[in-house]
N, C-alpha and C. Protein backbone atom coordinates (compact mmCIF):
# COMPACT_ATOMS: atom_id res chain seq x y z
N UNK A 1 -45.55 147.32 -192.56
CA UNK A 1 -45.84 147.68 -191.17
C UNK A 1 -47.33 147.48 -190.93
N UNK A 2 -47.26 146.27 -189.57
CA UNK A 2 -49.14 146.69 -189.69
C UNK A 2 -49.46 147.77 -188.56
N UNK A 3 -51.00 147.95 -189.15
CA UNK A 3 -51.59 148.97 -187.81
C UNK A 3 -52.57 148.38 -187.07
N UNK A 4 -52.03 148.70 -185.90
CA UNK A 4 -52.96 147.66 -185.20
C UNK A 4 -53.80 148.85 -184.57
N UNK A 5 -55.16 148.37 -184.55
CA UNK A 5 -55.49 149.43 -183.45
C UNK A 5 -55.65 149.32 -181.60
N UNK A 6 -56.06 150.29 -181.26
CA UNK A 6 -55.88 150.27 -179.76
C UNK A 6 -56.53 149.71 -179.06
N UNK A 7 -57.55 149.35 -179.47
CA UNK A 7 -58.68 148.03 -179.17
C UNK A 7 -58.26 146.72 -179.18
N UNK A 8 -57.62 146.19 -180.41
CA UNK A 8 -56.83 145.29 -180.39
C UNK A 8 -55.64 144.79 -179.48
N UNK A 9 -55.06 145.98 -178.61
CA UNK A 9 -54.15 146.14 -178.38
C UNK A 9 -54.33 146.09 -176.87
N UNK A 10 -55.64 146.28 -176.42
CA UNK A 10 -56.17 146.28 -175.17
C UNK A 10 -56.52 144.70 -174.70
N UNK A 11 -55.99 144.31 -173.64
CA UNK A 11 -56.44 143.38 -173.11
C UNK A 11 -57.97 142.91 -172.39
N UNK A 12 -58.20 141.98 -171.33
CA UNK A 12 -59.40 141.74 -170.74
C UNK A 12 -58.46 141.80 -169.16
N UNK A 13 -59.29 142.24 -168.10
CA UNK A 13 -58.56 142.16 -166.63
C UNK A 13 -58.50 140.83 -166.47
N UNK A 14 -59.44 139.83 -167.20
CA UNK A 14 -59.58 138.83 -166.51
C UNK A 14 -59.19 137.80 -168.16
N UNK A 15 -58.26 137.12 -167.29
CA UNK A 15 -57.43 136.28 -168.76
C UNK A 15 -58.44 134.75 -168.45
N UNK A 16 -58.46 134.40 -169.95
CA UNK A 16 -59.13 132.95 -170.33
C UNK A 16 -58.22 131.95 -169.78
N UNK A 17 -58.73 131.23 -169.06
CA UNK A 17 -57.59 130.00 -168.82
C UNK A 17 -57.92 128.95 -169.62
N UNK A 18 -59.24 129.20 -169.88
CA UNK A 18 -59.38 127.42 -170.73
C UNK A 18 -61.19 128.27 -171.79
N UNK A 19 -61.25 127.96 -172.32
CA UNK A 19 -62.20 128.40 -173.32
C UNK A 19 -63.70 128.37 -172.27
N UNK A 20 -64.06 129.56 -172.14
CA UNK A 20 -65.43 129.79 -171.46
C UNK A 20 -64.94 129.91 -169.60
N UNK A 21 -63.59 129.67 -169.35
CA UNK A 21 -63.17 129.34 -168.05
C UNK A 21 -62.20 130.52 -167.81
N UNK A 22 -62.30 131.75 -166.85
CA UNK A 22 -61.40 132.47 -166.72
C UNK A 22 -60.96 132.81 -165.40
N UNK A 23 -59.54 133.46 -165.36
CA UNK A 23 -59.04 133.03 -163.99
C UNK A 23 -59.40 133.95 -162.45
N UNK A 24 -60.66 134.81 -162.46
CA UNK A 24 -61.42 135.69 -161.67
C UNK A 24 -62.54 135.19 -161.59
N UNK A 25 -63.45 134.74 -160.60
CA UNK A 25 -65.02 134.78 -160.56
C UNK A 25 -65.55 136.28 -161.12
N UNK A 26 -67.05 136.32 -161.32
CA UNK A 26 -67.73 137.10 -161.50
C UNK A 26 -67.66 138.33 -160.16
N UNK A 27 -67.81 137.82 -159.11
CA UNK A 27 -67.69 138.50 -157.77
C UNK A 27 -66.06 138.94 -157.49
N UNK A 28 -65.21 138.11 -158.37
CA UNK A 28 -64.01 139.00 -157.43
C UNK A 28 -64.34 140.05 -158.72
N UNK A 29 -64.78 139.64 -159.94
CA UNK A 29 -64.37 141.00 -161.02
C UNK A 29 -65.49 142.19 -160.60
N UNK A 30 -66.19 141.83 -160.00
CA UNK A 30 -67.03 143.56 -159.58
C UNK A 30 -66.13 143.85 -158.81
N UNK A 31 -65.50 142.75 -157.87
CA UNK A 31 -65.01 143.55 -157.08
C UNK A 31 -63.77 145.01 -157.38
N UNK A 32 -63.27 144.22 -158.37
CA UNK A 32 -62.01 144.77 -158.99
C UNK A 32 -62.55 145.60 -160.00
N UNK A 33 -63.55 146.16 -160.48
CA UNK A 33 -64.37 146.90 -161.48
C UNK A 33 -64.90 148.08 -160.42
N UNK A 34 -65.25 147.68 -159.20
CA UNK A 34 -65.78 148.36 -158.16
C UNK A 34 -67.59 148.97 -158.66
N UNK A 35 -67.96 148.36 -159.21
CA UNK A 35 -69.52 148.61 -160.01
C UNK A 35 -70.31 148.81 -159.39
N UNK A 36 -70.14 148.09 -158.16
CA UNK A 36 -71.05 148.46 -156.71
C UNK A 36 -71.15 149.35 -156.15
N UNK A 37 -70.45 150.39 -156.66
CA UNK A 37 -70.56 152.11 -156.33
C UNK A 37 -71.22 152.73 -156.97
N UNK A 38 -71.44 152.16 -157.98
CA UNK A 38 -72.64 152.95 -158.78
C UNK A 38 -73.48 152.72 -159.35
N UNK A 39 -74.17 153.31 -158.52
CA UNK A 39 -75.89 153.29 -158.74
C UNK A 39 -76.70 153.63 -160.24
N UNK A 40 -76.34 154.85 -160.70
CA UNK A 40 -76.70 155.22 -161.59
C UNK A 40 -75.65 155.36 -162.21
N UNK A 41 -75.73 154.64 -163.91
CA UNK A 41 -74.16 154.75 -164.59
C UNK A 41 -74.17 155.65 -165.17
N UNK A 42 -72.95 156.66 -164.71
CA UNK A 42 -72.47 157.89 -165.44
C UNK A 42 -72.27 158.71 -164.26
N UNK A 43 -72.94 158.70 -163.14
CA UNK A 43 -72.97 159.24 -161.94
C UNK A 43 -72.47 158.39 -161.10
N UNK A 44 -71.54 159.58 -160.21
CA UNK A 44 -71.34 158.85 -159.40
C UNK A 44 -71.55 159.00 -157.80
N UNK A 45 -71.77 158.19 -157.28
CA UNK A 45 -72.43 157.41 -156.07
C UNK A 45 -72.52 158.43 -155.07
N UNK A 46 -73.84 159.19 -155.06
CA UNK A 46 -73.72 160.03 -153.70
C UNK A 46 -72.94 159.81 -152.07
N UNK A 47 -72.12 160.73 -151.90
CA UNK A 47 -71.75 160.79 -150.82
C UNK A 47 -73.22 161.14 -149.52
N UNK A 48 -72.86 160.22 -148.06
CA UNK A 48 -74.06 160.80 -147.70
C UNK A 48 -73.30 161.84 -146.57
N UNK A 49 -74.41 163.46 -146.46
CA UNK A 49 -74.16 164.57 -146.20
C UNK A 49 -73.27 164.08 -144.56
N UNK A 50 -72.51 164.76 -143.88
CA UNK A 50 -72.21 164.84 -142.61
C UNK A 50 -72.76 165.71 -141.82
N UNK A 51 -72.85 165.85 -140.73
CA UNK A 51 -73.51 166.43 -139.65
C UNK A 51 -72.75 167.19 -138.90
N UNK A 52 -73.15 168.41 -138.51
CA UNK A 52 -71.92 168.96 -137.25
C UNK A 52 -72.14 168.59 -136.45
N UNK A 53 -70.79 168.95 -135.48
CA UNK A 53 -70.46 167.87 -134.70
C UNK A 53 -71.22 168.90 -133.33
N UNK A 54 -72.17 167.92 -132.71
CA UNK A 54 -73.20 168.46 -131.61
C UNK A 54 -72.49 169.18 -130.34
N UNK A 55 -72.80 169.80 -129.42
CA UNK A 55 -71.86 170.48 -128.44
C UNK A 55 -72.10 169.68 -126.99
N UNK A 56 -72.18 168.23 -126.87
CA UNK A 56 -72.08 167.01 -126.03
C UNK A 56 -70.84 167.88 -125.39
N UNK A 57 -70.66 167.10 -124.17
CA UNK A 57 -69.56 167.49 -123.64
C UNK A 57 -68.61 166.24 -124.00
N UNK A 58 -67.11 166.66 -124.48
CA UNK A 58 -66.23 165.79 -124.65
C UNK A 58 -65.53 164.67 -123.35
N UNK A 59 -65.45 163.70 -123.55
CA UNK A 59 -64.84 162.83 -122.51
C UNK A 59 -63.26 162.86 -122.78
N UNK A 60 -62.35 162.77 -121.56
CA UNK A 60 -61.16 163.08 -121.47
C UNK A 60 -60.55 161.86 -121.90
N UNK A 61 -59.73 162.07 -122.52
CA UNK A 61 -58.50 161.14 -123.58
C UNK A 61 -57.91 160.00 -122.58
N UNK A 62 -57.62 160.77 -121.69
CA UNK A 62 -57.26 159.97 -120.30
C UNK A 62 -58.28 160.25 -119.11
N UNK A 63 -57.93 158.78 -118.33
CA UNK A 63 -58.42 159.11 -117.19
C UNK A 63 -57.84 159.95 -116.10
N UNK A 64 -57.84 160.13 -114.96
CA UNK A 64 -57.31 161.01 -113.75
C UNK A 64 -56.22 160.47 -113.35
N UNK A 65 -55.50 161.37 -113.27
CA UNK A 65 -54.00 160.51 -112.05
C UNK A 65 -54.48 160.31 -110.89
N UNK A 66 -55.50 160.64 -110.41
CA UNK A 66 -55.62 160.22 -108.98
C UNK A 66 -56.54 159.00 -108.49
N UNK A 67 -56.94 158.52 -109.87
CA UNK A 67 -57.31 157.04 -110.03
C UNK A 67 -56.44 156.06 -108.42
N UNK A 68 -57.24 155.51 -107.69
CA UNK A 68 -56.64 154.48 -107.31
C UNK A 68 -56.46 153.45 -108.11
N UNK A 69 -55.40 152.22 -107.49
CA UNK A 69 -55.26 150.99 -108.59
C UNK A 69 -55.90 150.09 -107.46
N UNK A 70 -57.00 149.28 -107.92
CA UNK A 70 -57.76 148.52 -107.19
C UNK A 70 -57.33 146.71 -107.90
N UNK A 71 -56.88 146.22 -107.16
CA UNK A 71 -56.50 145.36 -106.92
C UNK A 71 -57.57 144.24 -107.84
N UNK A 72 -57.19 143.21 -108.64
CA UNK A 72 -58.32 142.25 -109.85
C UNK A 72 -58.40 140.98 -108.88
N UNK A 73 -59.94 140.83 -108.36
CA UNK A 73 -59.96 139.63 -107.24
C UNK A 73 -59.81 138.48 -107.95
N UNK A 74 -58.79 138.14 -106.64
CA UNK A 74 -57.89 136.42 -106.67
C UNK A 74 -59.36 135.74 -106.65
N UNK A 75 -58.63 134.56 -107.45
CA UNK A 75 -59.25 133.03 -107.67
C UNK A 75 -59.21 131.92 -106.40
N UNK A 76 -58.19 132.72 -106.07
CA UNK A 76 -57.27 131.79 -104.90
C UNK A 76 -58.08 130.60 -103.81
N UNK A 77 -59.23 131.41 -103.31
CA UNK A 77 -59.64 130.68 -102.26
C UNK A 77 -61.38 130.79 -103.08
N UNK A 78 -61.55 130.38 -103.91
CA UNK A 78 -62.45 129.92 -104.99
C UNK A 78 -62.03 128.74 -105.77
N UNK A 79 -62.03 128.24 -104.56
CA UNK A 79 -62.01 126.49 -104.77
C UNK A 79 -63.42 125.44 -104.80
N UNK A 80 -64.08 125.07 -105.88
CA UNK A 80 -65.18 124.90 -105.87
C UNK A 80 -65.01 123.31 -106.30
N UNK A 81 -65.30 122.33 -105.19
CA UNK A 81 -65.18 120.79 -105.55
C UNK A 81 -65.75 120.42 -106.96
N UNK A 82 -64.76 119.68 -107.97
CA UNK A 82 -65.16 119.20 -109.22
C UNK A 82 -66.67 118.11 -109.38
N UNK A 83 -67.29 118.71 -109.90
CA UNK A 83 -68.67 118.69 -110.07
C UNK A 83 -68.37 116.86 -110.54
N UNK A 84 -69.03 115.77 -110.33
CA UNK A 84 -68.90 114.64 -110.91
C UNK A 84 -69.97 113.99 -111.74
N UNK A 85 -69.83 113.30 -112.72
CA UNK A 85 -70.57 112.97 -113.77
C UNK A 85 -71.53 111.93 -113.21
N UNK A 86 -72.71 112.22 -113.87
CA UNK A 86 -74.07 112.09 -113.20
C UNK A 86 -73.78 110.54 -113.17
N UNK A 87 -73.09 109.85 -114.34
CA UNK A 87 -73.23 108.31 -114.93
C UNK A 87 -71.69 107.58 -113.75
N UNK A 88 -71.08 108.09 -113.22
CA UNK A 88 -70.16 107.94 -112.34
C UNK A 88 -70.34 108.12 -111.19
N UNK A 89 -70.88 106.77 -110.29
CA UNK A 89 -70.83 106.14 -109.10
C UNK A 89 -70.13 105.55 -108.37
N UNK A 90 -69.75 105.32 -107.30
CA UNK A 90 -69.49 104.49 -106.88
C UNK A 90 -69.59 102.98 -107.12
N UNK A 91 -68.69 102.24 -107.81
CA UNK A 91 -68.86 100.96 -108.25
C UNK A 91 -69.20 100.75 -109.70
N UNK A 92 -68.49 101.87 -110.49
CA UNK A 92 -69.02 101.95 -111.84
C UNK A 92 -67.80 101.71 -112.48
N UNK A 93 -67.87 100.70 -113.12
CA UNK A 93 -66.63 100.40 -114.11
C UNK A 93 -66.61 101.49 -115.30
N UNK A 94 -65.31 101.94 -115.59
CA UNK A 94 -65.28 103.12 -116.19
C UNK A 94 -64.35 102.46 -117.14
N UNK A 95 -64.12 102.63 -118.17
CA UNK A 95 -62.70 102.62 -119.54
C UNK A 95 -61.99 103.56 -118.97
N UNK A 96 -60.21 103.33 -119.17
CA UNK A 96 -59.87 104.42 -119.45
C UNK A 96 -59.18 104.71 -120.79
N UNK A 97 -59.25 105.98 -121.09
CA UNK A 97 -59.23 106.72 -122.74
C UNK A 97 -57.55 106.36 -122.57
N UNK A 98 -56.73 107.16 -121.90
CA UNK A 98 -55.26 107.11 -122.28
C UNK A 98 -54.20 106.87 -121.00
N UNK A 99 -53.41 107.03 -121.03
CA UNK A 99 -52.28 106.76 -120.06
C UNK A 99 -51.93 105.02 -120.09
N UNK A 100 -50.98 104.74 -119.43
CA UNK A 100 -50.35 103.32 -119.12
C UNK A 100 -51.08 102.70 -119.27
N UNK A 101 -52.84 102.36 -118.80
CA UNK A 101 -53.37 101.44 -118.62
C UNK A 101 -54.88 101.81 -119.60
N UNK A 102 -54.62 102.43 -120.87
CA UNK A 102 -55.27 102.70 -121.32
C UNK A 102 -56.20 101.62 -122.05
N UNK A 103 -57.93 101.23 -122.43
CA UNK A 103 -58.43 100.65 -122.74
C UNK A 103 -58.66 99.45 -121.52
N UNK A 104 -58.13 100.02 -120.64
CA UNK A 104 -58.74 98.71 -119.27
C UNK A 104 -59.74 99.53 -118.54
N UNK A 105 -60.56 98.35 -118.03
CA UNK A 105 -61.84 98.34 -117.57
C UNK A 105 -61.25 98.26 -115.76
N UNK A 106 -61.75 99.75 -115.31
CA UNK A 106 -61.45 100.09 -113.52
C UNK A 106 -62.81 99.93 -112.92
N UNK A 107 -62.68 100.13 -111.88
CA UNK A 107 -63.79 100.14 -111.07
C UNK A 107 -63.57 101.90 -109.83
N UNK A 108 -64.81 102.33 -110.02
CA UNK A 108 -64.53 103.71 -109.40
C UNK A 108 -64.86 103.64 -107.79
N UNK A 109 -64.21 103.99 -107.38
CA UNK A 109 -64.24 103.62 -105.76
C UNK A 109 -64.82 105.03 -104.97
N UNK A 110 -64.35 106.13 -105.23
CA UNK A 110 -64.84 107.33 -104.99
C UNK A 110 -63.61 108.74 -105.61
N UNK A 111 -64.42 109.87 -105.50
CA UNK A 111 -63.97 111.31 -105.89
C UNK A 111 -63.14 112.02 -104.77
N UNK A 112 -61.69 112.13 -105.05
CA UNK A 112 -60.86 112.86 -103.77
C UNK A 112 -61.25 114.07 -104.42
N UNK A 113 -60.25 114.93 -103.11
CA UNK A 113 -60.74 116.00 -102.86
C UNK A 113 -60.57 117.18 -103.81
N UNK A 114 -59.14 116.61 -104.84
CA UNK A 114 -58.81 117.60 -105.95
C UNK A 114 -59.46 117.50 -107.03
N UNK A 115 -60.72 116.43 -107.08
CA UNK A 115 -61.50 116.12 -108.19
C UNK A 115 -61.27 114.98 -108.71
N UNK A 116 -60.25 114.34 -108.60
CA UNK A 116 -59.83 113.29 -109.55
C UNK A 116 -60.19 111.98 -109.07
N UNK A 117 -60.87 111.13 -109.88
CA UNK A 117 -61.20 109.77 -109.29
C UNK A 117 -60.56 108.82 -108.97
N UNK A 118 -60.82 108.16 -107.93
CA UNK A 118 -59.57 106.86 -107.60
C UNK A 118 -60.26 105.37 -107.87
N UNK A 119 -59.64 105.50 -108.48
CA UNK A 119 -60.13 103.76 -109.34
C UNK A 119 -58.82 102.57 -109.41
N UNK A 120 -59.53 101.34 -109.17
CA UNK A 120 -58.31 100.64 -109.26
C UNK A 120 -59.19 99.34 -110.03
N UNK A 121 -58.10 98.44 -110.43
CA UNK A 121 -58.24 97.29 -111.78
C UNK A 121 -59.46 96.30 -110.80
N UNK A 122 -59.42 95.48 -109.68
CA UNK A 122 -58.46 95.60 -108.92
C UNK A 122 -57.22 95.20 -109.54
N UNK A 123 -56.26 95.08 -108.99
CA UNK A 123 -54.95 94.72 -109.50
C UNK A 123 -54.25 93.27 -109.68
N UNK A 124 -55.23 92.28 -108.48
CA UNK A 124 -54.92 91.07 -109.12
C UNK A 124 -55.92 90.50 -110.20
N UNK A 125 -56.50 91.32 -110.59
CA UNK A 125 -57.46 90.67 -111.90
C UNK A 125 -57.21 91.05 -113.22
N UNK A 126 -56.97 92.51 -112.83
CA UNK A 126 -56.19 93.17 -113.97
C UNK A 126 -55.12 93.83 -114.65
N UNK A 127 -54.07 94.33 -113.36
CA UNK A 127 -52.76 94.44 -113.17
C UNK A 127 -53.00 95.48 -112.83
N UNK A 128 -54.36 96.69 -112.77
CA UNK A 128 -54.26 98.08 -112.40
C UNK A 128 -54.82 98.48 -110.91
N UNK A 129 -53.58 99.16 -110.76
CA UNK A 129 -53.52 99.50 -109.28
C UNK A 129 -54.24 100.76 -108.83
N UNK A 130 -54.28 100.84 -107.55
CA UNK A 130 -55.35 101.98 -106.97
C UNK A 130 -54.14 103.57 -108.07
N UNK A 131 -55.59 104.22 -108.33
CA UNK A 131 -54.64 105.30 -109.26
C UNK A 131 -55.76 106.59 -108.95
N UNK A 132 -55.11 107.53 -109.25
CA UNK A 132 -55.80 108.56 -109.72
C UNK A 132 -56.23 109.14 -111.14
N UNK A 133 -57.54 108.90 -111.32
CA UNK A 133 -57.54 109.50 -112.84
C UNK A 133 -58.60 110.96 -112.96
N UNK A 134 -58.02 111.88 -114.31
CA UNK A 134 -59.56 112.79 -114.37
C UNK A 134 -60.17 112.33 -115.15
N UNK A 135 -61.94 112.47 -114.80
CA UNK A 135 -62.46 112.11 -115.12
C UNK A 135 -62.88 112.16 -116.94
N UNK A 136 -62.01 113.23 -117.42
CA UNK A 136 -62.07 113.68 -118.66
C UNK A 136 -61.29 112.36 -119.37
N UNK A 137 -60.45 111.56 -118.94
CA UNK A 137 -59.65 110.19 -119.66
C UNK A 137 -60.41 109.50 -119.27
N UNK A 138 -62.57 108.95 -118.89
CA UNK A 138 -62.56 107.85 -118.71
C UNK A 138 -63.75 107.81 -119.50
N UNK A 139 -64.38 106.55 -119.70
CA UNK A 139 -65.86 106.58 -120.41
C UNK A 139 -66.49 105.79 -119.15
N UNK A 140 -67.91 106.25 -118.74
CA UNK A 140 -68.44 105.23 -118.10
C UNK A 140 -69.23 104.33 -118.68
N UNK A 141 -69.74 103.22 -118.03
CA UNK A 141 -70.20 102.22 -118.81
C UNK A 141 -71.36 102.18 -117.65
N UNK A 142 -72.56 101.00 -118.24
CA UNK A 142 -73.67 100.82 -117.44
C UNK A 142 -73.48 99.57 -115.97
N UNK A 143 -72.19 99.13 -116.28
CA UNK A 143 -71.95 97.86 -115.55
C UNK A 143 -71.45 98.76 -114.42
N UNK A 144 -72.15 97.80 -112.77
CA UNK A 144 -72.00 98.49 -111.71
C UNK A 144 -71.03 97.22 -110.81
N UNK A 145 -70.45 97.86 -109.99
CA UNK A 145 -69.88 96.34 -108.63
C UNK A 145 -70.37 96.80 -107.26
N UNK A 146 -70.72 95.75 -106.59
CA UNK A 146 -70.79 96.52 -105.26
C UNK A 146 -69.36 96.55 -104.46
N UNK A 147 -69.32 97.93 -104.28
CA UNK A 147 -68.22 98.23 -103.35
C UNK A 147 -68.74 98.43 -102.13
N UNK A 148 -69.69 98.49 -101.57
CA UNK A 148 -70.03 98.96 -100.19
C UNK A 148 -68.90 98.24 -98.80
N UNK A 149 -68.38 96.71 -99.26
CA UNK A 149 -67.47 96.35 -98.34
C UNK A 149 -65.99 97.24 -98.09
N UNK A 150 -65.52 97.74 -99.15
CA UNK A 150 -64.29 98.30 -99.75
C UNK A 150 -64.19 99.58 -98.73
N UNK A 151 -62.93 99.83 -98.00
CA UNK A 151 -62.87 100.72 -96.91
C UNK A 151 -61.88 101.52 -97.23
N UNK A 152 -62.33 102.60 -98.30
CA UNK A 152 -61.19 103.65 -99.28
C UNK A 152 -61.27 105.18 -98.06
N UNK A 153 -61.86 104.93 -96.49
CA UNK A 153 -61.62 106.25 -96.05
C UNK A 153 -60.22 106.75 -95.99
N UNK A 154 -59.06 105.79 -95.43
CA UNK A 154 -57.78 106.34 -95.56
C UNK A 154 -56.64 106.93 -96.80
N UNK A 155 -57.85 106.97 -97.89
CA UNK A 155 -57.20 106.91 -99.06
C UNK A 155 -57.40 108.84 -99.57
N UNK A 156 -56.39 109.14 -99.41
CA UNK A 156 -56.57 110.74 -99.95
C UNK A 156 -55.75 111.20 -101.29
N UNK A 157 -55.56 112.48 -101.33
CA UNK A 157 -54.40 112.97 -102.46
C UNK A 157 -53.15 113.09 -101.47
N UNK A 158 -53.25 112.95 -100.57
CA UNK A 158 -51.77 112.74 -99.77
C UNK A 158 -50.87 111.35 -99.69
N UNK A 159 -51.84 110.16 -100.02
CA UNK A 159 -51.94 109.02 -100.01
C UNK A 159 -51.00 108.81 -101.79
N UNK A 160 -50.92 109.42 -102.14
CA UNK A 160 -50.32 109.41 -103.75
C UNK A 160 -49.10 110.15 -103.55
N UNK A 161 -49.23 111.20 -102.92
CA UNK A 161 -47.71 112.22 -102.89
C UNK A 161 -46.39 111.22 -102.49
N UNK A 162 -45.51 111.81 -103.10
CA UNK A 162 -44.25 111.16 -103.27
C UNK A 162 -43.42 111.73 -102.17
N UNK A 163 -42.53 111.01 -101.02
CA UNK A 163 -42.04 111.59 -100.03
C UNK A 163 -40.51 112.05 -100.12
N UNK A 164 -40.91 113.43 -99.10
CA UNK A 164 -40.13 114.57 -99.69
C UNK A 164 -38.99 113.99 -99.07
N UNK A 165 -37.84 113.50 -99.39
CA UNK A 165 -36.42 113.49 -99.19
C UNK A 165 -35.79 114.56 -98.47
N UNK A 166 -35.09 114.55 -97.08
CA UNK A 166 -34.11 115.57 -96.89
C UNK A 166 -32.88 115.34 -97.04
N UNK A 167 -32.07 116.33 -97.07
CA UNK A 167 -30.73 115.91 -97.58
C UNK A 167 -29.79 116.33 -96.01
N UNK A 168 -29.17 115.49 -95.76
CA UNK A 168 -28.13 115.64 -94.47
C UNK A 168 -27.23 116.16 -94.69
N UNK A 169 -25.79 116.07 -93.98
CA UNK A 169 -24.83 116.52 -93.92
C UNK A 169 -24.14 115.14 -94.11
N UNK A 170 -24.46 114.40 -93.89
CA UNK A 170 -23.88 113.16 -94.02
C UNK A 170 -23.54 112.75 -95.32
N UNK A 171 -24.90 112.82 -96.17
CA UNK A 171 -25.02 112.59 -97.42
C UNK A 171 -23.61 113.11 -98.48
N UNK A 172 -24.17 114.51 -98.00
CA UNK A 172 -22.84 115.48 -98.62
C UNK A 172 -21.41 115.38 -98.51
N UNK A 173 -21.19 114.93 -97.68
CA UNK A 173 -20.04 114.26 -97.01
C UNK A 173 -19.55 113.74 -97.53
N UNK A 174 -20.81 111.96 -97.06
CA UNK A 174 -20.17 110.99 -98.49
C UNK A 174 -19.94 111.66 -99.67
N UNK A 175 -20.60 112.57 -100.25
CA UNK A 175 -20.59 112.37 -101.73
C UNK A 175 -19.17 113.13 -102.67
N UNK A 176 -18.73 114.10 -101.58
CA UNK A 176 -17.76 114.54 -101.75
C UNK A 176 -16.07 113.97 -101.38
N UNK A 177 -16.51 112.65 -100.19
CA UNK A 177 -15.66 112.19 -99.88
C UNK A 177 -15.31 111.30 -100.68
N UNK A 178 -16.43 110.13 -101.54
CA UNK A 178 -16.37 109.72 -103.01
C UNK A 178 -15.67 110.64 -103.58
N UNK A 179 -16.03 111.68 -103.87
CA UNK A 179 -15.28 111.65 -105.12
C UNK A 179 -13.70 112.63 -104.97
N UNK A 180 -13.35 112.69 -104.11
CA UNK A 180 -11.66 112.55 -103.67
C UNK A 180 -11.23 111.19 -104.05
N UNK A 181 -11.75 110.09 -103.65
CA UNK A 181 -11.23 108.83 -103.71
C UNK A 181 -11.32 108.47 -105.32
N UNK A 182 -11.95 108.74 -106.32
CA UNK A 182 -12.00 108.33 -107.55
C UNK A 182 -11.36 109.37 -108.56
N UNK A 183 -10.08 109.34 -107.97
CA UNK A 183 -9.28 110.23 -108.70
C UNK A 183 -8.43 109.32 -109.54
N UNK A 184 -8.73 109.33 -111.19
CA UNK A 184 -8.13 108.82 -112.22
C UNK A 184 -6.73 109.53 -112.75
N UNK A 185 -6.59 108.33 -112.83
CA UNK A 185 -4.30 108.86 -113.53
C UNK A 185 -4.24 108.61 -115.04
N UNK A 186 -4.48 109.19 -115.85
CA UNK A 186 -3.96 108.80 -116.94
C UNK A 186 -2.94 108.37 -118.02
């Protein structure tokens, strides 16, 4: 029978993984030793004294029920025209970064009213048509055109909107009267 003693028998917190290489830094093992508590070894780490507690007057846990509820001011009519980039003129060929016609060279005609620039290829030179872009998808460049002939006043964000369809009675009609008539027999 051997005797081992209890020293022997005791491990290290921190196991060797490879000779001189073990699997804790120095900093996590204080951490886990907690050594940083004590100051003087054998003693341990003064607590520091507390204070009574002063006779301030206490503030209430809650506020009042008779609080009104005041209303958090709307954004709504804090509409502030999109500020435009100093290097973006009128007649400034711009890149654009992404969408359909991405990596083609536009020409900027002017800033509507929702911020967004209207630039076009023109379109028989380059296939790109009057568009709206933000200005965040374009790069400007130093190359300028003169547009001063170019007559973009009728051109708005209404000028882009897609027209609203109404639906008749007629429509409905047909569509129901179709489909009485396409009654399959199997």
């Amino acid at each position: 029978v051997f005797c081992i003693s209890r020293m022997a028998i005791r491990s290290s917190r921190n196991r060797e993984l490879a000779r001189g290489v073990t699997a804790l830094s120095r900093t996590a093992m204080r951490r886990k030793r907690r050594t940083y508590l004590i100051k003087n070894k054998g003693q341990k780490p003064a607590r520091p004294e507390r204070k009574a507690p002063t006779s301030a007057p206490r503030q209430p846990r809650f506020y009042a029920a008779e609080d009104t509820k005041r209303p958090l001011r709307s954004r709504k009519g804090n509409h502030k025209p999109t500020r435009l980039r100093a290097s973006i003129t009128p007649g400034t060929v711009l890149i654009l970064v992404a969408g359909t016609y991405r990596a083609k060279r536009v020409v900027f005609l002017k800033q509507l009213d929702s911020g967004l620039l209207l630039v076009t290829g023109p379109y028989v030179i380059n296939g790109v048509p009057l568009r709206r872009v933000n200005q965040a998808y374009v790069i400007a460049t130093k190359t300028k055109v003169d547009v001063s002939d170019v007559d973009v006043s009728g051109v708005s964000d209404e000028f882009f909107a897609k027209p609203v369809k109404s639906k008749t009675e007629d429509d409905s009609e047909r569509f129901f009267f179709n489909r009485k008539r396409e009654k399959r027999s199997f």
